[in-house]
N, C-alpha and C. Protein backbone atom coordinates (compact mmCIF):
# COMPACT_ATOMS: atom_id res chain seq x y z
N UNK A 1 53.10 -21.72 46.07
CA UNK A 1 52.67 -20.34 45.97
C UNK A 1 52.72 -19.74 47.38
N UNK A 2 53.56 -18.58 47.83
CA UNK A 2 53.49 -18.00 48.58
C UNK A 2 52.22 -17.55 49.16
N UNK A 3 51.89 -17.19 50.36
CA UNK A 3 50.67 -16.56 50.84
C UNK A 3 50.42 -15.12 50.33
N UNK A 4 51.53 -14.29 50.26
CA UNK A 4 51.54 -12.89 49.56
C UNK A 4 50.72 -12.97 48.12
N UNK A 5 51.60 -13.85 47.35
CA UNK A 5 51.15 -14.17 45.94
C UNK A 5 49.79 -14.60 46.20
N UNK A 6 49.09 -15.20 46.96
CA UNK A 6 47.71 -15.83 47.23
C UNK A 6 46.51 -14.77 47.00
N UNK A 7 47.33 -13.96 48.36
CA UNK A 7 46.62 -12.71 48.30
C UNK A 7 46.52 -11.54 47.52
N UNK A 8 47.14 -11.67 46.47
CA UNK A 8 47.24 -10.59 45.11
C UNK A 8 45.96 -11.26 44.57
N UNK A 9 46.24 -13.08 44.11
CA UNK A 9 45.13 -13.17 43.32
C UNK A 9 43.61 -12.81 43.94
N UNK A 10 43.80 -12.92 44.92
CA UNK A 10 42.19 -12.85 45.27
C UNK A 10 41.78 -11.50 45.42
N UNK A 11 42.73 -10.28 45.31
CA UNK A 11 42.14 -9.21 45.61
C UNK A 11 42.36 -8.65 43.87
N UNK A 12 43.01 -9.17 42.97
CA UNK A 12 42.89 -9.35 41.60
C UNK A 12 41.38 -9.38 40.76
N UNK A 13 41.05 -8.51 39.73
CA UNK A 13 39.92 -9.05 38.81
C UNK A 13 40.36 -8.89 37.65
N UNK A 14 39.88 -9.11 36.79
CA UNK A 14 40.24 -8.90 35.45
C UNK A 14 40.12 -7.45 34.97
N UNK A 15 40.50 -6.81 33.86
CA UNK A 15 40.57 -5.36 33.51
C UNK A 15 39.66 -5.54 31.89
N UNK A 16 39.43 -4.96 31.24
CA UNK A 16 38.56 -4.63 29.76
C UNK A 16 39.78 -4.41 29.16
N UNK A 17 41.36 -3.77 29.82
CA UNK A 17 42.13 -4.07 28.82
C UNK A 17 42.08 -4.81 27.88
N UNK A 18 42.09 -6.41 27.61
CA UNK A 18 42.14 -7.72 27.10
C UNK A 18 43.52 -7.91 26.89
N UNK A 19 44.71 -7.21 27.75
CA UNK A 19 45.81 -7.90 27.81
C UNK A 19 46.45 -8.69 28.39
N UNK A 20 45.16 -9.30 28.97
CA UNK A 20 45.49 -10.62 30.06
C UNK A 20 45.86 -10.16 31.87
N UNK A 21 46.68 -9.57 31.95
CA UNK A 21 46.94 -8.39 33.02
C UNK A 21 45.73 -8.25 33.80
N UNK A 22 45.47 -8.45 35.52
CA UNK A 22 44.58 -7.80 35.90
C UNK A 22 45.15 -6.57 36.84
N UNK A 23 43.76 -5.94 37.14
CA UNK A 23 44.62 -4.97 38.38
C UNK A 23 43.71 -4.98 39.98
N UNK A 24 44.18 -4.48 40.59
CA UNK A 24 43.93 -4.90 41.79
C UNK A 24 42.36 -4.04 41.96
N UNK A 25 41.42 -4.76 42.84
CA UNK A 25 40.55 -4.05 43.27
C UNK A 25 40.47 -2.88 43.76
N UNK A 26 41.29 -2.78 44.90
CA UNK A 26 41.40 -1.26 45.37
C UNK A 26 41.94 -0.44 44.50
N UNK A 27 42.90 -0.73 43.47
CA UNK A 27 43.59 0.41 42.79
C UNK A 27 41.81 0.91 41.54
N UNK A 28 41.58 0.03 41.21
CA UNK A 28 40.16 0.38 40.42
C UNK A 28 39.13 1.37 41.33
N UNK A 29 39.13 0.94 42.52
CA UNK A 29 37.87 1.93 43.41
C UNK A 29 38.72 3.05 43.54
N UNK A 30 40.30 3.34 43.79
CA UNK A 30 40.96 4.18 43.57
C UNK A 30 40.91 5.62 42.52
N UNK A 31 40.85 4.82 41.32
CA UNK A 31 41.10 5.76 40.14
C UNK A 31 39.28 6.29 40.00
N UNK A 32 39.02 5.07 40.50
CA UNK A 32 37.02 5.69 40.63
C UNK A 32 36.96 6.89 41.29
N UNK A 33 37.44 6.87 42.67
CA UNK A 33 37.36 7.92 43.72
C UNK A 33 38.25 9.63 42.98
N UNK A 34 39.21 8.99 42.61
CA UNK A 34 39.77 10.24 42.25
C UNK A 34 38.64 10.91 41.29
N UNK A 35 38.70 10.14 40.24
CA UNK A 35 37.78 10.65 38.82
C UNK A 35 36.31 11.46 39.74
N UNK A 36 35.85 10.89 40.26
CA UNK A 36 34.44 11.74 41.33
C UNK A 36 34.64 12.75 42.17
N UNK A 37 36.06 12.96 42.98
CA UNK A 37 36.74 14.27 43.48
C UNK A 37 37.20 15.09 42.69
N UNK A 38 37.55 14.55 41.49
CA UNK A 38 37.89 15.76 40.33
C UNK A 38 36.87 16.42 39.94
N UNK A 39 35.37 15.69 39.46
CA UNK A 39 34.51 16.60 39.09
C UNK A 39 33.98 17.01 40.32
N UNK A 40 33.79 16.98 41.32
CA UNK A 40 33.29 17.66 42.21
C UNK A 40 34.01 18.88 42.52
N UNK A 41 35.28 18.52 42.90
CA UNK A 41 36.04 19.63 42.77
C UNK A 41 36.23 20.92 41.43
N UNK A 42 36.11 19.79 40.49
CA UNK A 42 35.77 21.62 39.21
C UNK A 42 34.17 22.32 39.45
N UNK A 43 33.26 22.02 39.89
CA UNK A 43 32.20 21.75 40.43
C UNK A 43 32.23 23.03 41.34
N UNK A 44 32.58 22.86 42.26
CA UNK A 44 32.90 23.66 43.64
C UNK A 44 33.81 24.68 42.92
N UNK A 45 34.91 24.87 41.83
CA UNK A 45 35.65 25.77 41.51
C UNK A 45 35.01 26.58 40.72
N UNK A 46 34.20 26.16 39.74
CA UNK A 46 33.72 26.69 38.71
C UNK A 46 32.71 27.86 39.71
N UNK A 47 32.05 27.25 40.82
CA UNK A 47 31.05 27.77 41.43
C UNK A 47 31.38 29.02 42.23
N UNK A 48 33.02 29.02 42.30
CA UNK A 48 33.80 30.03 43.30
C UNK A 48 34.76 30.95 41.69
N UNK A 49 33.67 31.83 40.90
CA UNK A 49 35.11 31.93 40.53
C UNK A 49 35.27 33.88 40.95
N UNK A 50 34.46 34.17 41.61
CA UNK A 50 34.59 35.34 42.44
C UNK A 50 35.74 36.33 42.76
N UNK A 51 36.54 37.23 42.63
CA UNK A 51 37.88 37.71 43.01
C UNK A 51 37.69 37.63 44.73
N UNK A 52 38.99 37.25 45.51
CA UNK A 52 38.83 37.53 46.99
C UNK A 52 39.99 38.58 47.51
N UNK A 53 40.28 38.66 48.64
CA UNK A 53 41.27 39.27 49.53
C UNK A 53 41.89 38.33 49.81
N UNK A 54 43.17 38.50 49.25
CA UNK A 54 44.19 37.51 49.95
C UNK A 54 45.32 37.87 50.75
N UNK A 55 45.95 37.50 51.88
CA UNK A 55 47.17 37.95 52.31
C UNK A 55 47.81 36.97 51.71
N UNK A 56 48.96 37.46 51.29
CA UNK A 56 50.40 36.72 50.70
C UNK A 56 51.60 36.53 52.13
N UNK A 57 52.24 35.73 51.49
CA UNK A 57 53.54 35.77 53.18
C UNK A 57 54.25 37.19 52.62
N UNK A 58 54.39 37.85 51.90
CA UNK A 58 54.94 39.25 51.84
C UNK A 58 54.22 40.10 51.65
N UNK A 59 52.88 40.27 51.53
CA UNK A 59 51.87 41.31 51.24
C UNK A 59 50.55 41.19 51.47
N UNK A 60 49.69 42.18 51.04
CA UNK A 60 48.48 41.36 50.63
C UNK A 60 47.41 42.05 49.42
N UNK A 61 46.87 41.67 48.63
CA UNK A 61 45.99 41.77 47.43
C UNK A 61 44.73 42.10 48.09
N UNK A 62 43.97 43.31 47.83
CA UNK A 62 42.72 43.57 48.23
C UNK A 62 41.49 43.26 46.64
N UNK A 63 40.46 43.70 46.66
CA UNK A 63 39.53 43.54 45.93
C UNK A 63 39.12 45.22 45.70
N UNK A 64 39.38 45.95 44.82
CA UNK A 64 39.13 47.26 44.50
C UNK A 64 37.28 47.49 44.08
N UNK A 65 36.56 48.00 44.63
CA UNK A 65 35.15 48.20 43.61
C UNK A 65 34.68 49.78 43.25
N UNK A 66 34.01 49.79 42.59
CA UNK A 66 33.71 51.32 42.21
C UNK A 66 32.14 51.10 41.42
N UNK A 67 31.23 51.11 42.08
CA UNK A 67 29.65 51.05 41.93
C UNK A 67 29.30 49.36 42.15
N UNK A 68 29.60 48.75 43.15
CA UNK A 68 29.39 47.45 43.24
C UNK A 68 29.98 46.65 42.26
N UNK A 69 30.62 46.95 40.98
CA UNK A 69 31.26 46.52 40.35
C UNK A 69 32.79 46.37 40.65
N UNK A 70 33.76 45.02 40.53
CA UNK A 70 35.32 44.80 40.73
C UNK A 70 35.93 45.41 39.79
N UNK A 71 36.90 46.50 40.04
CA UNK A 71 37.79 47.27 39.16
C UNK A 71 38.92 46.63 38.99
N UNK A 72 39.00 46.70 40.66
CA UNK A 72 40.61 45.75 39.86
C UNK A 72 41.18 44.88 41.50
N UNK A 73 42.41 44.44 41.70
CA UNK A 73 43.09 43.29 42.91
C UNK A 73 42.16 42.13 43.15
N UNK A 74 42.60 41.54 44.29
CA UNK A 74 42.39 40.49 44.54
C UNK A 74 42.55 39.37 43.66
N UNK A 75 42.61 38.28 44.44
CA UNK A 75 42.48 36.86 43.52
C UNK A 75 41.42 36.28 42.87
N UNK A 76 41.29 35.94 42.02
CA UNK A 76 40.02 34.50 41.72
C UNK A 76 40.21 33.18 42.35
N UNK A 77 39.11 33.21 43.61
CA UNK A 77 38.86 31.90 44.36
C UNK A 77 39.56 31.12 43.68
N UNK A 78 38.92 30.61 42.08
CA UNK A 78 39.19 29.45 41.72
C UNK A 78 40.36 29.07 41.41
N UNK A 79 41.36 30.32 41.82
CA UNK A 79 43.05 29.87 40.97
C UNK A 79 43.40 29.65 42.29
N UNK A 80 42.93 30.31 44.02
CA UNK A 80 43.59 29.76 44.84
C UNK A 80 43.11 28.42 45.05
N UNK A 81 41.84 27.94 44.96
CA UNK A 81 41.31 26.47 45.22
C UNK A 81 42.68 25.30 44.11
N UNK A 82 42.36 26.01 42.91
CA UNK A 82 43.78 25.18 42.21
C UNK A 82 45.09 24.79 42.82
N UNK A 83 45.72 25.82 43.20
CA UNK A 83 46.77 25.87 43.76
C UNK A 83 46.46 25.12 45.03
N UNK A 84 46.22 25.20 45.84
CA UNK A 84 45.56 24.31 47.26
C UNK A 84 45.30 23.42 46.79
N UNK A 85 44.82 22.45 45.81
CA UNK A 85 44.04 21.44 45.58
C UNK A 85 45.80 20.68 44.61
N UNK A 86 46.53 21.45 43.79
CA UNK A 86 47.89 20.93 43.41
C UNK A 86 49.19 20.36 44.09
N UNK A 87 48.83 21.19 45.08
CA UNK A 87 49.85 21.14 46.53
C UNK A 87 49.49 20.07 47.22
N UNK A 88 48.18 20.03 47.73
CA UNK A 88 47.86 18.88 48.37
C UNK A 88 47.77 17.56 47.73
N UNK A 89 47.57 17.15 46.61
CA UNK A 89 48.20 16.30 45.70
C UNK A 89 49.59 16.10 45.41
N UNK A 90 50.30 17.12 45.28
CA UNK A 90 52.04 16.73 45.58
C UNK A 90 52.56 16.21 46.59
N UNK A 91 51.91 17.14 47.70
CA UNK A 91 52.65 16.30 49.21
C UNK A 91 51.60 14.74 49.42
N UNK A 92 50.76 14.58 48.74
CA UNK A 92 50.09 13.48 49.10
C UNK A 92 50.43 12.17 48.09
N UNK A 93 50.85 12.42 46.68
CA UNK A 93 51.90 11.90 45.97
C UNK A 93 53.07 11.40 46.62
N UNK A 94 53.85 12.49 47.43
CA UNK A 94 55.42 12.31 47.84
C UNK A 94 55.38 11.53 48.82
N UNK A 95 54.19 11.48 50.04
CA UNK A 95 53.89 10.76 50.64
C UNK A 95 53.84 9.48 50.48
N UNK A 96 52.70 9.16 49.66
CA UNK A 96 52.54 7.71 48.94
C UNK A 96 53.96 7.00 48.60
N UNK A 97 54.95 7.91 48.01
CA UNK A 97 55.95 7.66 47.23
C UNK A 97 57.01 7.07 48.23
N UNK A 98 57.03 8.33 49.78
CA UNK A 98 58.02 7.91 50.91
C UNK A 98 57.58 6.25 51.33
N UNK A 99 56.66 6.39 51.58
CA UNK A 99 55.60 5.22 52.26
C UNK A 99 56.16 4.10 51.46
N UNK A 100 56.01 4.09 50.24
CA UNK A 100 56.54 2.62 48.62
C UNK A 100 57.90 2.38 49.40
N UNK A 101 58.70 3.39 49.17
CA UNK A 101 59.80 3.10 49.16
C UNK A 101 60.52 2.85 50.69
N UNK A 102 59.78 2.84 51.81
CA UNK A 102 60.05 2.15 52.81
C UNK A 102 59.65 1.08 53.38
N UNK A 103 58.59 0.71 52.42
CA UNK A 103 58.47 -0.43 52.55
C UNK A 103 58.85 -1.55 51.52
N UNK A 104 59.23 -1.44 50.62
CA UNK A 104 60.01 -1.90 49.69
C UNK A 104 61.09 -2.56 50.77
């Protein structure tokens, strides 16, 4: 048995699957971590869902009011937090992905 192979098993536990298959420790504290940044993050979105002022790279969207009440422009926080929060998961995906495949 290789030393590589050594070190899979020991960082190996078993899964509740019951298909014999284990998976690695870190990938389990992994999918933990995500699952707890997701609700925190709807959390924090839900809490922002406010219209704002945004500049665009070609324009920009103001927030219109007429008696303290929003008539009309601007964004809802929570669709730019989405978008920011999608993006940074893609390039952090593609990342992961460059990273696999150079070390492969």
């Amino acid at each position: 048995m290789s030393e590589h192979e050594h070190e899979d098993e020991v960082e190996r536990e078993p899964t509740a699957d019951g298909d014999g298959r284990s998976t690695p420790v870190t990938q389990q504290i992994g999918r933990i971590a995500i699952v707890i940044l997701a609700v925190l993050f709807g959390i924090f979105a839900l809490a922002n869902a406010q219209a704002v002022d945004f500049s665009w790279i070609f324009g920009e969207t103001q927030v219109v009011e007429e008696g303290g009440e929003r008539v009309s422009g601007g964004v809802p926080l929570i669709l730019l937090l989405l978008i920011s929060f999608a993006i940074g998961a893609a390039v952090a995906t593609l990342v992961g992905w460059q990273r696999h495949r150079r070390h492969r």
